[in-house]
N, C-alpha and C. Protein backbone atom coordinates (compact mmCIF):
# COMPACT_ATOMS: atom_id res chain seq x y z
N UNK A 1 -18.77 -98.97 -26.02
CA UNK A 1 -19.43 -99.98 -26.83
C UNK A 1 -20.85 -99.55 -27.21
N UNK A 2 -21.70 -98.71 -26.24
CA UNK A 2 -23.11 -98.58 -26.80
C UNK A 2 -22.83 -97.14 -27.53
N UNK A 3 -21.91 -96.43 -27.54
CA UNK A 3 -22.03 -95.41 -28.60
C UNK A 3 -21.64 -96.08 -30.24
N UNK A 4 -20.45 -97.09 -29.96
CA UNK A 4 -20.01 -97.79 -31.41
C UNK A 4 -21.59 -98.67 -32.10
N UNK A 5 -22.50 -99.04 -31.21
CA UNK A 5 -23.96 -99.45 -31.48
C UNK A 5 -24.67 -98.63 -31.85
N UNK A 6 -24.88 -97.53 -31.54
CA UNK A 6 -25.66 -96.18 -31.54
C UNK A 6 -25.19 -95.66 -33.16
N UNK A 7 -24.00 -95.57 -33.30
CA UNK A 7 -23.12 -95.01 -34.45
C UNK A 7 -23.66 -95.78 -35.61
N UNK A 8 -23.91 -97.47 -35.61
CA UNK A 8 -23.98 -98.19 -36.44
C UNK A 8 -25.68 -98.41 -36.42
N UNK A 9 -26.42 -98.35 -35.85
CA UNK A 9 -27.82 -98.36 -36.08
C UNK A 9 -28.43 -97.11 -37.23
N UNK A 10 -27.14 -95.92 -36.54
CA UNK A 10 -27.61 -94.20 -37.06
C UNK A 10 -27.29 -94.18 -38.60
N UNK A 11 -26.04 -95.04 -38.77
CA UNK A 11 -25.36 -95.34 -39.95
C UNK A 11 -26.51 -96.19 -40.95
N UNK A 12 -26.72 -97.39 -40.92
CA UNK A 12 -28.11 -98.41 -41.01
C UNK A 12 -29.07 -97.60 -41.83
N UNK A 13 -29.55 -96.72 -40.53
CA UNK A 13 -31.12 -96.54 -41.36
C UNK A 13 -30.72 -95.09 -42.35
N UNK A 14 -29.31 -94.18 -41.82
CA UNK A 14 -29.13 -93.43 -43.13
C UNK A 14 -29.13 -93.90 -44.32
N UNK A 15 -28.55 -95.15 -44.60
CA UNK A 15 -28.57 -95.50 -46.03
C UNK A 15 -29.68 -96.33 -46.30
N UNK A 16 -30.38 -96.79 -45.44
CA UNK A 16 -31.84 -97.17 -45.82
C UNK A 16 -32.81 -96.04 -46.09
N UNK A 17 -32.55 -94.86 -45.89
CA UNK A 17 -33.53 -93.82 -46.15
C UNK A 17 -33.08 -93.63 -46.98
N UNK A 18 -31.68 -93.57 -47.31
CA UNK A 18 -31.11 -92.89 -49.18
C UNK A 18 -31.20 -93.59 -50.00
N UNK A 19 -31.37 -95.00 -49.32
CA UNK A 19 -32.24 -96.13 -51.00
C UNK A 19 -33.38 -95.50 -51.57
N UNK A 20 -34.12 -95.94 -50.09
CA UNK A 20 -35.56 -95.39 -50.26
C UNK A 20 -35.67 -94.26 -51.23
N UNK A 21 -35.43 -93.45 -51.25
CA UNK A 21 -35.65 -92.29 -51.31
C UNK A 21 -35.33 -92.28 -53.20
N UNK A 22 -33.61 -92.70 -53.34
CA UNK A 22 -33.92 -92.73 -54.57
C UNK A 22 -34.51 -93.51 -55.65
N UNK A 23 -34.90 -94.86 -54.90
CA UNK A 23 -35.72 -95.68 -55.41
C UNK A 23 -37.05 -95.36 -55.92
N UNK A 24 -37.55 -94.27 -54.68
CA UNK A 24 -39.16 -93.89 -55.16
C UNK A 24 -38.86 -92.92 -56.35
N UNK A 25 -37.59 -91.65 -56.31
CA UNK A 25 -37.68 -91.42 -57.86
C UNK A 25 -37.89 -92.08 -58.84
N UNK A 26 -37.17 -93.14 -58.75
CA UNK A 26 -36.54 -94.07 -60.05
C UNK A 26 -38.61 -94.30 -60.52
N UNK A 27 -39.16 -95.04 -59.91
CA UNK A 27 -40.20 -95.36 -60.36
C UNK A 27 -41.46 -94.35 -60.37
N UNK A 28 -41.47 -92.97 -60.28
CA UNK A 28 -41.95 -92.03 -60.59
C UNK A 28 -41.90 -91.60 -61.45
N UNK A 29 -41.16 -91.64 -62.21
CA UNK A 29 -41.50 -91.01 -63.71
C UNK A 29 -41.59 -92.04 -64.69
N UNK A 30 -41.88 -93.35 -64.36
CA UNK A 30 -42.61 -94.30 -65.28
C UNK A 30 -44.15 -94.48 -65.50
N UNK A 31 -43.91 -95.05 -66.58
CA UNK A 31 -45.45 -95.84 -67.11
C UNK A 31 -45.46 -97.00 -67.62
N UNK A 32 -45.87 -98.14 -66.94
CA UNK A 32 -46.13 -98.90 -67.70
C UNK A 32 -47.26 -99.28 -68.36
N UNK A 33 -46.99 -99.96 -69.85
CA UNK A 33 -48.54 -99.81 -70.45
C UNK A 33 -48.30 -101.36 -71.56
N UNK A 34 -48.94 -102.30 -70.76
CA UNK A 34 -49.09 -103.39 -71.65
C UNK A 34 -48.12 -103.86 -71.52
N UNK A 35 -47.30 -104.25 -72.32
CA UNK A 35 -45.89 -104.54 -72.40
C UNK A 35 -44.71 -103.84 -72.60
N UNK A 36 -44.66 -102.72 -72.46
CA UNK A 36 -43.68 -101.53 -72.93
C UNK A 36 -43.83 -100.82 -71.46
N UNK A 37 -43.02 -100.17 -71.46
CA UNK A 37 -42.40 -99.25 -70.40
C UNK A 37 -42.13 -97.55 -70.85
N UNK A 38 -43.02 -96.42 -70.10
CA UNK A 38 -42.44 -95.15 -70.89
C UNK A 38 -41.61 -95.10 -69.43
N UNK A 39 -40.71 -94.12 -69.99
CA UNK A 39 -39.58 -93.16 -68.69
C UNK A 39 -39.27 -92.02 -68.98
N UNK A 40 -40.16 -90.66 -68.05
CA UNK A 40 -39.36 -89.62 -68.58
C UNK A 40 -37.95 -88.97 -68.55
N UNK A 41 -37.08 -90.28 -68.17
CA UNK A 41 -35.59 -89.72 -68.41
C UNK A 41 -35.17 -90.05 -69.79
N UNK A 42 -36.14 -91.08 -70.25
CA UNK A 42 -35.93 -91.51 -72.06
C UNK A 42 -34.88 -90.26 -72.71
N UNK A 43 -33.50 -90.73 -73.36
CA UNK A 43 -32.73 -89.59 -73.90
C UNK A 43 -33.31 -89.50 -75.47
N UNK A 44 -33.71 -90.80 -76.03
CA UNK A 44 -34.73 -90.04 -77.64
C UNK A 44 -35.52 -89.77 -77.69
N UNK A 45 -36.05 -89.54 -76.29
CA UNK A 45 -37.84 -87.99 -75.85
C UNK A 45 -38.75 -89.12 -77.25
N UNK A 46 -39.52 -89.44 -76.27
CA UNK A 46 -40.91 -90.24 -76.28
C UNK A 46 -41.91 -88.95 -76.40
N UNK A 47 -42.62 -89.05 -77.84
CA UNK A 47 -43.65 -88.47 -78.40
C UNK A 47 -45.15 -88.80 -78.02
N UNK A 48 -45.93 -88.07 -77.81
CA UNK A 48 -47.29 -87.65 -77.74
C UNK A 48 -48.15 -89.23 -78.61
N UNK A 49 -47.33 -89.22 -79.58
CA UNK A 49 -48.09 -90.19 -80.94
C UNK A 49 -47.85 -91.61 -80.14
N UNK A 50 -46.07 -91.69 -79.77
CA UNK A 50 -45.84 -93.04 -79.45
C UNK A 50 -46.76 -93.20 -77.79
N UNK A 51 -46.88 -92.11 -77.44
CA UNK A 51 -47.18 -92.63 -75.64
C UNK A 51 -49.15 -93.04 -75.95
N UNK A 52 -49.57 -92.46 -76.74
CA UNK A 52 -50.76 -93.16 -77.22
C UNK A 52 -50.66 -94.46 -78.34
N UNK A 53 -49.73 -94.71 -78.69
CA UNK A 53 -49.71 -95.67 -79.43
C UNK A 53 -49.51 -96.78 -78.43
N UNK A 54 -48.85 -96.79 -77.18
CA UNK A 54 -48.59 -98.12 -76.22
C UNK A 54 -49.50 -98.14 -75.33
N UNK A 55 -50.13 -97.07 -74.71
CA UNK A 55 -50.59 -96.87 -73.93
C UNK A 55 -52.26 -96.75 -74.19
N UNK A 56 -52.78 -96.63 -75.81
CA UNK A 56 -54.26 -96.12 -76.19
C UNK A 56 -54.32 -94.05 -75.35
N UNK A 57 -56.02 -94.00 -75.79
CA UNK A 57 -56.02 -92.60 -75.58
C UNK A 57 -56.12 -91.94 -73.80
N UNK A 58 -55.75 -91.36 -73.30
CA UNK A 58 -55.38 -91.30 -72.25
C UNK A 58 -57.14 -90.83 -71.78
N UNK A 59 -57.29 -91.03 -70.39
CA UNK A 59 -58.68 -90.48 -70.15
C UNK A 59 -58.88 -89.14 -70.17
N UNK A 60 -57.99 -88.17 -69.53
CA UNK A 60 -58.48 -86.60 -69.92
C UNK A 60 -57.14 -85.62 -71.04
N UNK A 61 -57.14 -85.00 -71.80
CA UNK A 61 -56.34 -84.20 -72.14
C UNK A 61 -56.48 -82.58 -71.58
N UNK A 62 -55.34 -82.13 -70.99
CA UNK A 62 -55.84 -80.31 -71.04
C UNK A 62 -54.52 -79.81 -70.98
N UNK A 63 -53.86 -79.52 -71.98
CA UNK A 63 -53.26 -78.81 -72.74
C UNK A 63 -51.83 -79.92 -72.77
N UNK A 64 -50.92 -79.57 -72.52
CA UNK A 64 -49.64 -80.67 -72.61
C UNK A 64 -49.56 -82.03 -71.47
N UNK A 65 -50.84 -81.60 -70.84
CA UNK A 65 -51.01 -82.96 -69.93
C UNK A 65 -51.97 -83.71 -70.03
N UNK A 66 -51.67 -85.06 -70.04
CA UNK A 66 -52.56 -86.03 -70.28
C UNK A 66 -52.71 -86.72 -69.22
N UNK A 67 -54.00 -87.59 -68.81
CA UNK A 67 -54.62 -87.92 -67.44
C UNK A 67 -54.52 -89.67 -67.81
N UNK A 68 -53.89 -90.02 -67.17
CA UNK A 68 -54.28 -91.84 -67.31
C UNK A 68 -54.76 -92.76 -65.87
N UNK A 69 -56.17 -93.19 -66.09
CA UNK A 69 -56.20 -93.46 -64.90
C UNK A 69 -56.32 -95.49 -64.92
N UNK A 70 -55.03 -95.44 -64.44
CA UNK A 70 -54.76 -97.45 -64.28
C UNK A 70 -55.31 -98.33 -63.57
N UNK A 71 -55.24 -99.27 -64.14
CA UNK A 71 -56.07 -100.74 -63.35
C UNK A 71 -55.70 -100.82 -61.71
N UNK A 72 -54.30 -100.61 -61.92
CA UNK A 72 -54.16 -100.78 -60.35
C UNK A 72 -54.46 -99.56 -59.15
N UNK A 73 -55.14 -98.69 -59.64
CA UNK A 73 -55.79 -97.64 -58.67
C UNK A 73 -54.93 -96.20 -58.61
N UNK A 74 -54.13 -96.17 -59.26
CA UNK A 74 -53.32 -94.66 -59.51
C UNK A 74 -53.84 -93.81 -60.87
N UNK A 75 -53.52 -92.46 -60.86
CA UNK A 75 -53.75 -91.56 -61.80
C UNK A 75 -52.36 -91.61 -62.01
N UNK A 76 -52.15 -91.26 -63.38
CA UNK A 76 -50.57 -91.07 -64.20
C UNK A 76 -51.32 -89.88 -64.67
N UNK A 77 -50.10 -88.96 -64.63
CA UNK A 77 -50.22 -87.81 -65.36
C UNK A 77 -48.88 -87.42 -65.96
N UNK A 78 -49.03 -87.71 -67.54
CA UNK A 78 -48.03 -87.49 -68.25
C UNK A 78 -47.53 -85.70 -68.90
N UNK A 79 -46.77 -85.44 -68.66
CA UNK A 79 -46.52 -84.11 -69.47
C UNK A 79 -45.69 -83.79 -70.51
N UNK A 80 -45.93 -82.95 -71.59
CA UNK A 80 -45.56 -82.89 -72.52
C UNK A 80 -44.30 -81.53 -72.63
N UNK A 81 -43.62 -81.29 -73.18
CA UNK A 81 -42.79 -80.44 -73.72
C UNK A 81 -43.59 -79.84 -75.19
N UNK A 82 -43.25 -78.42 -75.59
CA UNK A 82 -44.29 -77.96 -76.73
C UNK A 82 -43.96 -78.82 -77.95
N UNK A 83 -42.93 -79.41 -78.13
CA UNK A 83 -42.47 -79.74 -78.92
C UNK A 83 -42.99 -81.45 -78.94
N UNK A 84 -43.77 -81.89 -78.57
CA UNK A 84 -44.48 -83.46 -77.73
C UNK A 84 -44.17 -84.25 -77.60
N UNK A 85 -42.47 -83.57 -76.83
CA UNK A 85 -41.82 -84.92 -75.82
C UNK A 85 -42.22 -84.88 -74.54
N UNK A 86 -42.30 -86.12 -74.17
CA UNK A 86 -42.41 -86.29 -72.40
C UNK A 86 -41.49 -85.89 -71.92
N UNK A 87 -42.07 -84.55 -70.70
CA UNK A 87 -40.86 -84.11 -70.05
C UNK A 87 -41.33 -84.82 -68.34
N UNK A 88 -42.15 -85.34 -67.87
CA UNK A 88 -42.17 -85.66 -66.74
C UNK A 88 -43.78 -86.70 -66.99
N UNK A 89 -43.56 -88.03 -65.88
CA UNK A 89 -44.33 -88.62 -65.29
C UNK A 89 -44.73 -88.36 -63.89
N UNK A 90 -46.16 -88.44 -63.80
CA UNK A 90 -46.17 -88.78 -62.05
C UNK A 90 -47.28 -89.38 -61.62
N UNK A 91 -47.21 -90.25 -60.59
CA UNK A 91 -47.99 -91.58 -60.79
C UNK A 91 -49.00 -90.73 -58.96
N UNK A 92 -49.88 -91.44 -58.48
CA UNK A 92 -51.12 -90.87 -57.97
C UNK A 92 -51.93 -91.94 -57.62
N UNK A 93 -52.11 -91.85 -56.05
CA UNK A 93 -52.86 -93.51 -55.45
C UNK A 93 -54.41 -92.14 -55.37
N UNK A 94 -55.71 -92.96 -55.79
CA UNK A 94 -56.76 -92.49 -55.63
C UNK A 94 -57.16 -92.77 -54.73
């Protein structure tokens, strides 16, 4: 009986770590900005023009990456593809 307990506790927190886990992806490569939402899994690749158009001008530019630093205390750093789709978000507690 305490191994069938042991089995099911071990069981438990495995799939509580594999939520976890893909949950914190899921919200890593977002931005939210105002009322709109960017995602760099977007399949019609979100442009350079539109991610400043929802978002205004980002605080630093240096070269395909742009620096956004948010109200709620994180740095976003957006990246670009040459072509100026978003190929990745990543969000940053200061």
């Amino acid at each position: 009986m305490k191994n069938q307990t042991q089995l099911t506790i071990l069981f438990v927190l495995f799939v509580a770590m594999t939520l976890a886990l893909f949950s914190v992806n899921a919200v890593a490569g977002t931005i939210r900005c105002g009322g709109s939402i960017i995602d760099d899994g977007d399949r019609r690749g979100i442009s350079k023009q539109e991610v400043e158009q929802r978002c205004g001008p980002p605080y630093s530019k240096y070269g395909n990456s742009w620096i956004y630093s948010m109200p709620n205390g994180t740095v976003t750093r957006i990246r670009f593809k040459d072509n100026g789709e978003v190929t990745s978000i990543t969000n940053e507690r200061i």
